[in-house]
Each structure stands twice: as structure tokens, then as C-alpha cells.
C-alpha atoms as a PDB file:
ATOM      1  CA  UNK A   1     103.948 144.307 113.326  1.00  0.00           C
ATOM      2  CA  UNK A   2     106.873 141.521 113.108  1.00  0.00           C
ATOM      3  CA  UNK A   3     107.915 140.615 109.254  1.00  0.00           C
ATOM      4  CA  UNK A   4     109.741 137.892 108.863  1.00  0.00           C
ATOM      5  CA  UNK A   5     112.322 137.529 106.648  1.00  0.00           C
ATOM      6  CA  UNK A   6     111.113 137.160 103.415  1.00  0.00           C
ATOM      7  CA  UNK A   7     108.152 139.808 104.487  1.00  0.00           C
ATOM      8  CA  UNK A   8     110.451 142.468 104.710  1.00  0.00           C
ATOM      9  CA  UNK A   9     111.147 142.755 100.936  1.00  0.00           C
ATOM     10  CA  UNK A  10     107.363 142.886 100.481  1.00  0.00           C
ATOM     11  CA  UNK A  11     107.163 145.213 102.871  1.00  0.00           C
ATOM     12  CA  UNK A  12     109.436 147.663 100.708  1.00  0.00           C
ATOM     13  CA  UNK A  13     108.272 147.250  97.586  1.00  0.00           C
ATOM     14  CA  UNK A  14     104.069 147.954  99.006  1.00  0.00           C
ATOM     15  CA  UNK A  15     105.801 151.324 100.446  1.00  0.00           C
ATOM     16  CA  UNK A  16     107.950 152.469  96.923  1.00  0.00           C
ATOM     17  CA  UNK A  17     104.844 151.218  94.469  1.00  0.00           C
ATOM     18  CA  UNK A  18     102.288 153.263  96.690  1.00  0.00           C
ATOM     19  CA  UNK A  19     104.539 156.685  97.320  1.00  0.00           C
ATOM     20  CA  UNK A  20     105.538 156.096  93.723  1.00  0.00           C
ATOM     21  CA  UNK A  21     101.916 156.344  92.610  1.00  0.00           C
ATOM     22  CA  UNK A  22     100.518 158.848  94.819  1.00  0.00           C
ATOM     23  CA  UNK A  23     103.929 160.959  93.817  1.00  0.00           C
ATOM     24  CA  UNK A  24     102.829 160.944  89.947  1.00  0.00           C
ATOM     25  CA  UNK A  25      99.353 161.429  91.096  1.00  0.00           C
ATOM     26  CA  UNK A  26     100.797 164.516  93.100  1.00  0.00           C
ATOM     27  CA  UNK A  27     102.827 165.887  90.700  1.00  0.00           C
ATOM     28  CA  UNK A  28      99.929 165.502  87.826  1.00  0.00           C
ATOM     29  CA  UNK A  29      97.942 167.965  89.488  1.00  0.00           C
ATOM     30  CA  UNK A  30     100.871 170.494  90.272  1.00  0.00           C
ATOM     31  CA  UNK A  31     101.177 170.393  86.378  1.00  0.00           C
ATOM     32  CA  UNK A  32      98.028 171.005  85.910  1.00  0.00           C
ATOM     33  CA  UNK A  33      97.522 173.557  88.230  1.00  0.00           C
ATOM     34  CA  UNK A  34     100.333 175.358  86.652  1.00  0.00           C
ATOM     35  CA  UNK A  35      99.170 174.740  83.084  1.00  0.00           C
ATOM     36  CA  UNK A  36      95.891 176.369  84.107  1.00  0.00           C
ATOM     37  CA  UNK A  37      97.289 178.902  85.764  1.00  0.00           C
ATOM     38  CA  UNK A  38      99.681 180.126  82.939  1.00  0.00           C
ATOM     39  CA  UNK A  39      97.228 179.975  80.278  1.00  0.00           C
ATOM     40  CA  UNK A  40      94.765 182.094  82.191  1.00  0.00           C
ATOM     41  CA  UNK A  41      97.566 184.823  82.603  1.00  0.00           C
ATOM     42  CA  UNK A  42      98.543 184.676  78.970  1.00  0.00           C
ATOM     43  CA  UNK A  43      94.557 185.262  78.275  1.00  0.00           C
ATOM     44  CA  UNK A  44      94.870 188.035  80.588  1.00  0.00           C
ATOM     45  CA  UNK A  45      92.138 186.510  83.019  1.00  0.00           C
ATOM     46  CA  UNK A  46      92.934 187.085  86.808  1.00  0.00           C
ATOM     47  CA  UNK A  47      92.494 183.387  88.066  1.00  0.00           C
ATOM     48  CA  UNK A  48      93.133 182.874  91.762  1.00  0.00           C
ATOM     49  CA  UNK A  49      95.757 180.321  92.490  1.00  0.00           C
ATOM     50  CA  UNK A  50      93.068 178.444  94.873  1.00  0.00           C
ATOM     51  CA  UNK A  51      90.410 177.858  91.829  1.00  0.00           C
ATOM     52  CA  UNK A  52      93.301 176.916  89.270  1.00  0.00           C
ATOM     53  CA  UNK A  53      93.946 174.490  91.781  1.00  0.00           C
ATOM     54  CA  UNK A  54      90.917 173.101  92.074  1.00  0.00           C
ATOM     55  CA  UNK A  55      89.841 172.538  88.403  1.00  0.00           C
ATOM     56  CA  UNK A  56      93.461 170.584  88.200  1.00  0.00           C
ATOM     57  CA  UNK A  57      92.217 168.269  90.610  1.00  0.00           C
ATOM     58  CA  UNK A  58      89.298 167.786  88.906  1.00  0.00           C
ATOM     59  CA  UNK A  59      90.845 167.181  85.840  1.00  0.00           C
ATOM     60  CA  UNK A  60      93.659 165.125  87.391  1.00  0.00           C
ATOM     61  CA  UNK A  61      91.386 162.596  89.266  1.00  0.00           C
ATOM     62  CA  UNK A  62      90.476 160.726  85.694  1.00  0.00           C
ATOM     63  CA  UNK A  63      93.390 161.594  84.033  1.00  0.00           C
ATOM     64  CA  UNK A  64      95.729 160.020  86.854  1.00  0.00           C
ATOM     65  CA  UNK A  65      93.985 157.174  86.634  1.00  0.00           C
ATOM     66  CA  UNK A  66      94.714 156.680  82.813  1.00  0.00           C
ATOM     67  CA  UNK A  67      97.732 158.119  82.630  1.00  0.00           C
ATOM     68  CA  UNK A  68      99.359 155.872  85.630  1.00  0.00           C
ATOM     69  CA  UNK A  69      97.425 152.454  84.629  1.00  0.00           C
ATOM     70  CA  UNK A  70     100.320 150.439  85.689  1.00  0.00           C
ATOM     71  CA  UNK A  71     101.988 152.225  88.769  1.00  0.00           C
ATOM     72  CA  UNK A  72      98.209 152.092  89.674  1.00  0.00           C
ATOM     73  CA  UNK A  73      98.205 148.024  89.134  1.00  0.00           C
ATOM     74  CA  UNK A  74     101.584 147.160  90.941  1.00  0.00           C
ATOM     75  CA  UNK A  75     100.451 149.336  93.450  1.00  0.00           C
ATOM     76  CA  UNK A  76      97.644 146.976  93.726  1.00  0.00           C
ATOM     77  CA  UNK A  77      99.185 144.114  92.872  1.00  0.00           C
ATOM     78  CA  UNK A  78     101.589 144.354  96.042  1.00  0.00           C
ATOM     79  CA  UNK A  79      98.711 145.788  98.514  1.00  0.00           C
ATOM     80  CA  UNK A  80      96.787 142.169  97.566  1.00  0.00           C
ATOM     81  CA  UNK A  81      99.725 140.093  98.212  1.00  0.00           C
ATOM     82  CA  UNK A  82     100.505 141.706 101.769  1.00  0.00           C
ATOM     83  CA  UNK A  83      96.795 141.167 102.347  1.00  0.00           C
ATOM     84  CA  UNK A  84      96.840 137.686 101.589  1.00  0.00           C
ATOM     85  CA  UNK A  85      99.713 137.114 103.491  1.00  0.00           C
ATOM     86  CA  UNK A  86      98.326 138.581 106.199  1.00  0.00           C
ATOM     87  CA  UNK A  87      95.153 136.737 105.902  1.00  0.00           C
ATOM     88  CA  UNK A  88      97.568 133.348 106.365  1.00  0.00           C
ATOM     89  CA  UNK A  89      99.165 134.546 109.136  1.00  0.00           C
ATOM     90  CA  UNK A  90      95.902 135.229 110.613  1.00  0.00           C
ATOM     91  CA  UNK A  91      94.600 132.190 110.383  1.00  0.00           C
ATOM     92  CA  UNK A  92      97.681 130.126 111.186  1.00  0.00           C
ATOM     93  CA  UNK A  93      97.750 132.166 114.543  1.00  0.00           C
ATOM     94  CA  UNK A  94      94.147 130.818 114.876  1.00  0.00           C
ATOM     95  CA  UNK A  95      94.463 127.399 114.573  1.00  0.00           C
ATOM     96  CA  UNK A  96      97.325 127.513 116.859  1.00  0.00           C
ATOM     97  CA  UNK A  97      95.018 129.426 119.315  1.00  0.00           C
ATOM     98  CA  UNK A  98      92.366 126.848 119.269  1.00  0.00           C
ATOM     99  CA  UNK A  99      94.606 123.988 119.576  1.00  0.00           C
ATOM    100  CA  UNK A 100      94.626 122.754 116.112  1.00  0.00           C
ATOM    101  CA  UNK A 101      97.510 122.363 113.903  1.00  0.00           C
ATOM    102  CA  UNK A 102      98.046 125.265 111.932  1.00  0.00           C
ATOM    103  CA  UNK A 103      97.529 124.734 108.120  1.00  0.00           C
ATOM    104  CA  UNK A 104     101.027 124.368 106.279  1.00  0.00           C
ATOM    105  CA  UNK A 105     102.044 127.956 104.833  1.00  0.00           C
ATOM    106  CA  UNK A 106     102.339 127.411 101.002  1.00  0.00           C
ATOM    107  CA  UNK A 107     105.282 129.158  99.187  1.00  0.00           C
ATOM    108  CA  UNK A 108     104.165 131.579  96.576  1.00  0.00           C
ATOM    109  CA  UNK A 109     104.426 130.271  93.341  1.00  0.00           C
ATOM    110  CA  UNK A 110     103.538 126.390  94.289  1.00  0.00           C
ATOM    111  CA  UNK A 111      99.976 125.611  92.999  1.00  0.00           C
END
């Protein structure tokens, strides 16, 4: 895939948002998994790593979503504008393959 100049930028920022986002997520459950963990030792429960794990993940798929609202919405945010630009270029690269002049690419921002 060819970005142009300006698509480059956008490019970057759909990349950080998303790794930024599933990194919280990540590290959300690795807290949680630990938190679980500890407090079952201090109770003096034996609590296999593998099921501590797996009630954190449980517990961290709601509570990520909450928690990271707006890494969640700029996330988002920049996956809809790449989309729509893509859309665009998809149907400029139509119109030039059926002959037709390709409809005029309108600057974000201009309504």
C-alpha cells in the first residue's frame, strides 16, 4: 500500500493509538492476574497461575473497556478516518477505471 504524503502521518498515529490501547488493555490484565494471584497466596489458597489468569481476563474485558474510554475512542477515531480515506481512494481509482473523471478529493476539514 502507497501513502501519500499527508497519509503517512495518519498512518502513524492509527499504529501508536491502536498498540497504545491494546498495551493498557495488556497490561490491565497482567495486573490483574497478579492482584489475584497475590491475594490468593496471602489467603493461603493454592491458585494455579493458569486460572488466576483467566478470571483477570474476565474481569479485564469490561473493565478495559471503562477504564480506557478514550484511548478506546482515538483508537477509533483514527481507524474511521483511514477507512474513509481509503473508501475515496477507492472510488477515485474507479472512476478513473471506467473512464470518468474522478470526483475532486475534498480536504478534511472543508464542509
Amino acid at each position: 500500500m502507497s501513502e501519500g504524503p499527508s497519509g503517512n502521518s495518519t498512518g502513524d498515529r492509527i499504529v501508536v493509538d491502536v498498540l497504545l490501547y491494546a498495551t493498557a488493555r495488556l497490561l490491565l490484565v497482567v495486573a490483574l492476574s497478579g492482584a489475584i494471584y497475590g491475594v490468593a497466596r496471602l489467603m493461603g489458597v493454592t491458585l494455579p497461575l493458569v486460572v488466576a489468569v483467566l478470571f483477570a481476563l474476565i474481569i479485564a474485558m469490561p473493565l478495559g473497556i471503562w477504564l480506557f474510554t478514550p484511548l478506546r475512542r482515538r483508537a477509533t477515531a483514527a481507524l474511521a478516518i483511514a477507512g474513509e480515506r481509503r473508501r475515496r481512494e477507492r472510488e477515485q481509482l474507479r472512476a478513473r477505471l471506467r473512464g470518468e473523471a474522478p470526483p475532486e478529493p475534498d480536504e478534511p476539514g472543508e464542509e
